[in-house]
Protein backbone atom coordinates (compact mmCIF):
# COMPACT_ATOMS: atom_id res chain seq x y z
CA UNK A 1 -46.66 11.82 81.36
CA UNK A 2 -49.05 13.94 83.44
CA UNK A 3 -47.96 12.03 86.23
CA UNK A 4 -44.55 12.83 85.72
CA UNK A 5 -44.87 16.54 85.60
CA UNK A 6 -47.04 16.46 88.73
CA UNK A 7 -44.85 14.62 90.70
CA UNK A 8 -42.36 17.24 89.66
CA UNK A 9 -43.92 19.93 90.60
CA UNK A 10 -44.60 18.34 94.51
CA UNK A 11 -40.71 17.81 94.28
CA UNK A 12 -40.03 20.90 93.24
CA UNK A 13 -42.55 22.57 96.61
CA UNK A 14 -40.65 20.21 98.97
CA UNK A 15 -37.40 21.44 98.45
CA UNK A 16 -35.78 23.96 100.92
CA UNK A 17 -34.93 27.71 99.65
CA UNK A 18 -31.50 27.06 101.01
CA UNK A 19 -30.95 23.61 99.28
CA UNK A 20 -28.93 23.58 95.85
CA UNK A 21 -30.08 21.01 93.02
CA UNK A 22 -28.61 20.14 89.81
CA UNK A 23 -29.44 21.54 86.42
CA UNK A 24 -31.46 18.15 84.83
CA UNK A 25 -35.73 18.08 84.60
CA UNK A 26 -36.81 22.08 84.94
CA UNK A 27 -39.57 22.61 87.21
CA UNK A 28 -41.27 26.17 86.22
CA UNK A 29 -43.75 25.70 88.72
CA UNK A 30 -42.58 28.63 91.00
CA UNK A 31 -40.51 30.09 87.91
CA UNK A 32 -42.60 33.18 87.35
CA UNK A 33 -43.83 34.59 90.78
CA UNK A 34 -39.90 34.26 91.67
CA UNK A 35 -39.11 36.50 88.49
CA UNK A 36 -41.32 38.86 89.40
CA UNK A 37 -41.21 38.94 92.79
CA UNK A 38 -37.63 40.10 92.93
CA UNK A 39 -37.54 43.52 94.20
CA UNK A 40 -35.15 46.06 92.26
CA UNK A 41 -32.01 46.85 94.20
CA UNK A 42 -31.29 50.06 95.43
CA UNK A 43 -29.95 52.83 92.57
CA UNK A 44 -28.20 54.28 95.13
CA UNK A 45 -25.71 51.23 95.81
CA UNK A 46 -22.14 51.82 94.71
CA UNK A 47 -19.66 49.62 93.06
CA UNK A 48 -16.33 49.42 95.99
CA UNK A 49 -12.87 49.28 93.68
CA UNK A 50 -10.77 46.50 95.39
CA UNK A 51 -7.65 47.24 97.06
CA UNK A 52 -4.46 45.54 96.45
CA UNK A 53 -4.75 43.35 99.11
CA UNK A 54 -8.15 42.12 97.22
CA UNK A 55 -6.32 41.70 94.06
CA UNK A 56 -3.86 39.56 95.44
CA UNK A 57 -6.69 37.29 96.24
CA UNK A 58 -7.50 37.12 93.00
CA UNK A 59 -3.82 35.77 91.76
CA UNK A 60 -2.06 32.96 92.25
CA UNK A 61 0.42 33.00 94.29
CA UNK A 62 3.87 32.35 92.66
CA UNK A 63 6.11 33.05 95.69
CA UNK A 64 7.50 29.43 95.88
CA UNK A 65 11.12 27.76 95.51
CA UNK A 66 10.64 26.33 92.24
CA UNK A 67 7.92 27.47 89.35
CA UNK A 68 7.02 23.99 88.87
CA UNK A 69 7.85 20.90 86.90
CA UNK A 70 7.34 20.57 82.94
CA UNK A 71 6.70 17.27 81.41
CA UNK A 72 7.16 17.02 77.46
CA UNK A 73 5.71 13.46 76.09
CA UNK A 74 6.95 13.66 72.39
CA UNK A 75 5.44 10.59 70.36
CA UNK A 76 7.64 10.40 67.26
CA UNK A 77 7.00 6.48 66.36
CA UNK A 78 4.19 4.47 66.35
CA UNK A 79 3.99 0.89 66.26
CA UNK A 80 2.79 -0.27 62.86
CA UNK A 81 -0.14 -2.38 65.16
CA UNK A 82 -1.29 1.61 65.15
CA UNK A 83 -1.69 2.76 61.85
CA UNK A 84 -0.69 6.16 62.56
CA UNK A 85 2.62 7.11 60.82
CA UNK A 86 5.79 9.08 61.73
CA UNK A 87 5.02 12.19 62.83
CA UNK A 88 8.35 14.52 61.76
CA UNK A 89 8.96 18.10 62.78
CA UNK A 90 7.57 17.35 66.72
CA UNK A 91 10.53 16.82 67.53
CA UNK A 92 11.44 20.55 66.64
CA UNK A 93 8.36 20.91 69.01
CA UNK A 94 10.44 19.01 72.00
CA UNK A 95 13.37 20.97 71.57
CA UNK A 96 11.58 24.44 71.32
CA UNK A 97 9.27 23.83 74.34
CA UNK A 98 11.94 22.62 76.50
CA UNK A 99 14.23 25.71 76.23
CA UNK A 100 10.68 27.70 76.49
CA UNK A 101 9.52 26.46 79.25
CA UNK A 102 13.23 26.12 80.96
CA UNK A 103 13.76 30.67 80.43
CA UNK A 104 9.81 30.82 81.89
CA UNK A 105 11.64 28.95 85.15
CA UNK A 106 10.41 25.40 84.55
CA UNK A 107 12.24 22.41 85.71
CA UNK A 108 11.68 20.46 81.89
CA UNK A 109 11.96 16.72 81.49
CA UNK A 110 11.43 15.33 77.81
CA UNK A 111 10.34 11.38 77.45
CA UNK A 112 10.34 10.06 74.01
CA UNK A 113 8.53 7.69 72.50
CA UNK A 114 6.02 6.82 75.35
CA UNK A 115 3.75 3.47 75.64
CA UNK A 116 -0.12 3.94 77.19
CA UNK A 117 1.26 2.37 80.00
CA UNK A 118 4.55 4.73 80.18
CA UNK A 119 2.64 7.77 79.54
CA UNK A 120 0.44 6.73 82.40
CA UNK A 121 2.93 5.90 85.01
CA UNK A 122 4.75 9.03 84.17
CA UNK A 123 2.27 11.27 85.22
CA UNK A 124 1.01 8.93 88.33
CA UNK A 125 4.27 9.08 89.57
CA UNK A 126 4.80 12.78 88.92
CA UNK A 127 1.72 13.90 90.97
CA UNK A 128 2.69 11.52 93.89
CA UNK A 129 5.81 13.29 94.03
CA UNK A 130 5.85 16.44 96.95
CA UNK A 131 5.20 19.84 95.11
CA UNK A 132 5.10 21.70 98.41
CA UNK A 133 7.77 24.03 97.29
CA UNK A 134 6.31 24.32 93.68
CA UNK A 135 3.89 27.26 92.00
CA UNK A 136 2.39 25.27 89.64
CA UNK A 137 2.27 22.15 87.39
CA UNK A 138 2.42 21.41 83.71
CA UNK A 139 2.65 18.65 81.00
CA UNK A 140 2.89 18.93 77.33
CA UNK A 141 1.39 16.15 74.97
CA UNK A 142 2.95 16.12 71.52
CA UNK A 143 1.60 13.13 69.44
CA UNK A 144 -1.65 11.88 67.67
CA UNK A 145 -4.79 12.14 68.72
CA UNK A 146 -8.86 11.51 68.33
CA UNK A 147 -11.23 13.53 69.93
CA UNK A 148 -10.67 12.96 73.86
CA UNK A 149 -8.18 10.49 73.54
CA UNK A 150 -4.29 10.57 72.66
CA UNK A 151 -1.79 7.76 71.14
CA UNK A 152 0.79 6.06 73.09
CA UNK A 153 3.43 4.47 70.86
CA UNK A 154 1.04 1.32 71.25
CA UNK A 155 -2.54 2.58 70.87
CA UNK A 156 -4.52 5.23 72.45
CA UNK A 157 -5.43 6.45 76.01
CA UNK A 158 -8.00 8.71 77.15
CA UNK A 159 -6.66 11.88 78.22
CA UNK A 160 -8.69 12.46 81.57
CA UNK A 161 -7.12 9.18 82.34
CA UNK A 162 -4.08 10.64 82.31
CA UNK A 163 -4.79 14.23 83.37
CA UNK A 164 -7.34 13.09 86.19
CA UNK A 165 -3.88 11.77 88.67
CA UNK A 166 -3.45 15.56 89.37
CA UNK A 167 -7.39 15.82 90.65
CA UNK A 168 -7.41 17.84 93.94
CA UNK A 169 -8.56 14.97 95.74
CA UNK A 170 -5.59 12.71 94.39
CA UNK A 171 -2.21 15.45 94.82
CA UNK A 172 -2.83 17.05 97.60
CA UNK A 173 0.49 19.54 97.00
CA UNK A 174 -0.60 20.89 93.83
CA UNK A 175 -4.42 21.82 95.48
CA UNK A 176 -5.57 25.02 94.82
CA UNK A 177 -2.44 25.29 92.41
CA UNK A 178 -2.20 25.55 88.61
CA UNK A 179 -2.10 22.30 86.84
CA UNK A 180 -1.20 22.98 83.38
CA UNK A 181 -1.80 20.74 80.01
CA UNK A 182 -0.54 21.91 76.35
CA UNK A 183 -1.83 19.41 73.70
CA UNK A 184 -0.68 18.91 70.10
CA UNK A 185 -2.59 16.56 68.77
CA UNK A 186 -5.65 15.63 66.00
CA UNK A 187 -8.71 15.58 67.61
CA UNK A 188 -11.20 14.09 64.20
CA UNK A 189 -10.63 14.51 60.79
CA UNK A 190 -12.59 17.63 59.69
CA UNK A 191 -10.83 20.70 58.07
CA UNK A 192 -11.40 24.07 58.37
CA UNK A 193 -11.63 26.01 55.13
CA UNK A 194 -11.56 29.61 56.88
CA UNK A 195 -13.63 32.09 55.59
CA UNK A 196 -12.23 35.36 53.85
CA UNK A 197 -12.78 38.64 56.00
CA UNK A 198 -13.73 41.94 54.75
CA UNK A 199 -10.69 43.69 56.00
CA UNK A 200 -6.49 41.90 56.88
CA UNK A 201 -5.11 40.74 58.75
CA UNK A 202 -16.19 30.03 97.45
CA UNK A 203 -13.62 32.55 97.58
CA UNK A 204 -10.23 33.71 99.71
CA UNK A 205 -11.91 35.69 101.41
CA UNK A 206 -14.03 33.47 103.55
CA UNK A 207 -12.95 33.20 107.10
CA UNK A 208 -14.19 29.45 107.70
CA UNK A 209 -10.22 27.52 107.22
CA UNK A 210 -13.13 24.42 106.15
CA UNK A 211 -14.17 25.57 102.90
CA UNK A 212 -13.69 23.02 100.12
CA UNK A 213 -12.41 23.18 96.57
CA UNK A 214 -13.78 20.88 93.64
CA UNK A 215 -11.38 18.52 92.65
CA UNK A 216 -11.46 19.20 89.55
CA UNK A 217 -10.77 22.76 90.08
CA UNK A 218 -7.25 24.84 88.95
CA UNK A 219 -6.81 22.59 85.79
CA UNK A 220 -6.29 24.46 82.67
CA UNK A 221 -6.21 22.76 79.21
CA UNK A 222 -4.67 24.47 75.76
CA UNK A 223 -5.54 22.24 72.73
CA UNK A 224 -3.96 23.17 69.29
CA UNK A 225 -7.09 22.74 67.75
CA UNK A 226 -10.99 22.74 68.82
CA UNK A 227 -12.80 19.21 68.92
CA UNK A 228 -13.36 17.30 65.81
CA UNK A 229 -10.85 18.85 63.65
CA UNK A 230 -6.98 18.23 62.32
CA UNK A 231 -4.09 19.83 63.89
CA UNK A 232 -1.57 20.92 61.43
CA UNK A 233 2.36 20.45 61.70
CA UNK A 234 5.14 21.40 59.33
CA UNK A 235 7.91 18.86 59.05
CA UNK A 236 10.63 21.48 58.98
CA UNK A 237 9.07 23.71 61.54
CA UNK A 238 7.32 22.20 64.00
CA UNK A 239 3.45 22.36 64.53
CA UNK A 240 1.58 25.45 63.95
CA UNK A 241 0.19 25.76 67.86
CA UNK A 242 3.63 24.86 69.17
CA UNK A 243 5.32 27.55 66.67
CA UNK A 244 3.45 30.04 68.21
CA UNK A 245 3.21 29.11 71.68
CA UNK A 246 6.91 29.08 72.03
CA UNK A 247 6.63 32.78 70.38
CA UNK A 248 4.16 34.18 72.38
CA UNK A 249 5.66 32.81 75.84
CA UNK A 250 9.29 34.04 75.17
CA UNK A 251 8.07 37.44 74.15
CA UNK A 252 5.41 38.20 76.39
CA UNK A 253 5.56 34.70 79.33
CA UNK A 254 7.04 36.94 82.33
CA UNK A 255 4.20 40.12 81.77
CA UNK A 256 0.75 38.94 80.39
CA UNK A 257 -1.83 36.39 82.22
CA UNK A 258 -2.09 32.89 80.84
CA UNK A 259 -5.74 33.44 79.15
CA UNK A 260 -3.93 36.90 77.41
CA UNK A 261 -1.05 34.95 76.56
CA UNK A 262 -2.89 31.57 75.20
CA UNK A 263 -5.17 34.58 73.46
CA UNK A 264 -2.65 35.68 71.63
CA UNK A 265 -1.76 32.22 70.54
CA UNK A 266 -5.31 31.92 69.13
CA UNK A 267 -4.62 34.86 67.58
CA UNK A 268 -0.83 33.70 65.96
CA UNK A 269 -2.13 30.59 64.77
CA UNK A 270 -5.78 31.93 63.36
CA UNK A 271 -4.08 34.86 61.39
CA UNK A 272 -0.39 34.03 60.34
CA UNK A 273 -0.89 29.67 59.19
CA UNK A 274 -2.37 28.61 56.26
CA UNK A 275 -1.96 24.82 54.74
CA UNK A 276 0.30 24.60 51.47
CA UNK A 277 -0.53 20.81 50.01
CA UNK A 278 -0.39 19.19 46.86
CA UNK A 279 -3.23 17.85 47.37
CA UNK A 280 -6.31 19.91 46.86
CA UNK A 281 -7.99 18.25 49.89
CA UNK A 282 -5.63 19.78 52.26
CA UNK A 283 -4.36 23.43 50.58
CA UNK A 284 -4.99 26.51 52.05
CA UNK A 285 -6.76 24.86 55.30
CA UNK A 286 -6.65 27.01 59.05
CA UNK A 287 -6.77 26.24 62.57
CA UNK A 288 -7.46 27.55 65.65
CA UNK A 289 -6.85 26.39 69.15
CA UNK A 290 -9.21 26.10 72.07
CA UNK A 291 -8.65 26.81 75.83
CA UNK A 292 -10.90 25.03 78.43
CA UNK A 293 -9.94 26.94 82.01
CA UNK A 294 -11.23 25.94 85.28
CA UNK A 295 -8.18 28.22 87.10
CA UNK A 296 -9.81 30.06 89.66
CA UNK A 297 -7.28 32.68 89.37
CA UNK A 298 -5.28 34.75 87.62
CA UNK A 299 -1.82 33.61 86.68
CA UNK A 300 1.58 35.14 86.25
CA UNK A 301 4.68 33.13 85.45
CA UNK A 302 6.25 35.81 87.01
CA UNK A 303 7.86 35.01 90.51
C-alpha cells in the first residue's frame, strides 16, 4: 500500500502545470501549498456586462431553412416473447406530439410499432441523412422501458445505442447543433409516494477555426421520470410527462428556453398528477421527470 501512495505522489511531481489529468486516484501531495498559495484577486476588478453580440454567442443559432426533423417511435404492441403488455393511451401521446411538434416548426414522422432492429436503423439512417439546412434534431421514444434501456416490439435495446448515431464524430451536419431526445418510458419499478408540503400547490469566441467539440456534446435528454422509478400513463389521456409537455410547448415553445420550458414540465407533472388505482399499491403515487443537458447553449425554437 505504502508503495502505492509513494509512487503516486512521484507521479503526481512529474506531471507538467500545463498538462490536464482525469479525476480517478487523488494525489494531495501538492494539495495544500496550492490552496494557500493562491493570491487573492484584485477587489478592484469589475464584472464587464456582455453585449449583444456576446449573447448571441451564447444561443444557438436557429437561422436555418428548416427547424429540424422530429421522429416519434410509438410502441403500442409487444410481442408476447416480451412480457410487457399493451400499452393504451400512447397513442394519444403520438397524435398530440406530432401536431406539437409540427406548430413548433418540426418536420414530424410517426413509426409504429418498431422492432430493436427497426428502431435502430431508423435513427442510423436519419443521422446519415444531410441536416445542413436544419437547426436542430429530435426524436421522441414512447414505449417501455428499464433503467437505460428501451423495448422494441421484440425485446429491449440500450438507448445510447440508439442515441449514440447522432455523436458529433458520427453526423457531422448536426455538430455543434441541438440533438434532442423526449422519453416516455419505465425506467425500474419503484414508486414514489410524494411527501405532503406545508403549504399548496472552449467557447465562440476563440479565434483558432481548430478548436474541437466533444462528441458527445449538444445532446439533450428529457426522461418522464428519474432512474429507477415507474412512469405513469392514463389510458384515456395519454401519459402524464407527454400531457404536459405538449401543454407547456404550445403555450410557451416559441418564447421560453428549453431548460425553462422542460422546467415547467417538472413543475406540471410534480404538482397537477397524482395516481388513482384500485389497487392500494399504486393510489395516490407522483412523478417527476429528469433532464440530463450537455447543450452548450441556449435554445429558442424560435426562428
Amino acid at each position: 500500500m505504502a508503495d502505492d501512495q509513494d509512487h503516486a505522489g512521484e507521479q503526481g511531481a512529474g506531471v507538467s502545470a500545463n498538462a490536464d489529468i482525469v479525476d480517478a486516484k487523488p494525489d494531495r501531495s501538492s494539495f495544500v501549498p496550492a490552496l494557500f498559495g493562491k493570491k487573492k484577486k484584485s477587489d478592484s476588478a469589475q464584472l464587464v456586462k456582455p453585449n449583444q453580440d456576446q449573447v448571441s454567442l451564447y444561443q444557438y443559432n436557429m437561422n436555418f431553412a428548416n427547424l429540424g426533423k422530429c421522429i416519434i417511435i410509438n410502441n403500442k404492441n409487444f410481442d408476447k416473447t416480451t412480457g410487457m403488455e399493451v400499452r393504451n393511451g400512447t397513442d394519444k401521446d403520438a397524435e398530440a406530439l406530432f401536431k406539437c411538434f409540427r406548430r413548433l416548426g418540426f418536420d414530424v414522422v410517426v413509426h409504429n410499432d418498431c422492432t430493436c432492429d427497426k428502431m435502430q436503423d431508423l435513427l442510423k439512417k436519419a443521422s446519415e441523412e444531410d441536416h445542413r439546412d436544419s437547426a436542430c434534431f429530435a426524436c421522441i421514444l414512447l414505449s417501455h422501458g428499464e433503467e437505460d434501456r428501451i423495448y422494441g416490439k421484440d425485446g429491449v435495446t440500450p438507448i445510447k445505442e440508439l442515441t449514440a448515431h447522432f455523436r458529433g464524430d458520427r453526423c457531422k451536419t448536426l455538430l455543434e447543433k441541438p440533438k434532442l431526445f423526449f422519453i416516455q418510458a419505465c425506467r425500474g419499478t419503484e414508486l414514489d409516494d410524494g411527501i405532503q408540503a406545508d403549504s399548496g400547490p472552449i467557447n465562440d469566441m476563440d479565434a483558432n477555426p481548430r478548436y474541437k467539440i466533444p462528441v458527445e456534446a449538444d445532446f439533450l435528454f428529457a426522461y418522464s421520470t428519474v432512474p429507477g422509478y415507474y412512469s405513469w400513463r392514463n389510458p384515456g389521456s395519454g401519459s402524464w410527462f407527454v400531457q404536459a409537455l405538449c401543454s407547456v410547448l404550445d403555450e410557451y415553445g416559441k418564447k421560453l428556453e428549453i431548460m425553462q420550458i422542460l422546467t415547467r414540465v417538472n413543475h406540471r407533472v410534480a404538482r397537477h398528477f397524482e395516481s388513482q388505482s384500485d389497487n392500494p399499491l399504486f393510489h395516490e403515487k407522483k412523478q417527476i421527470p429528469c433532464v440530463v443537458s450537455m447543450l452548450t447553449k441556449e435554445l429558442y425554437f424560435r426562428q
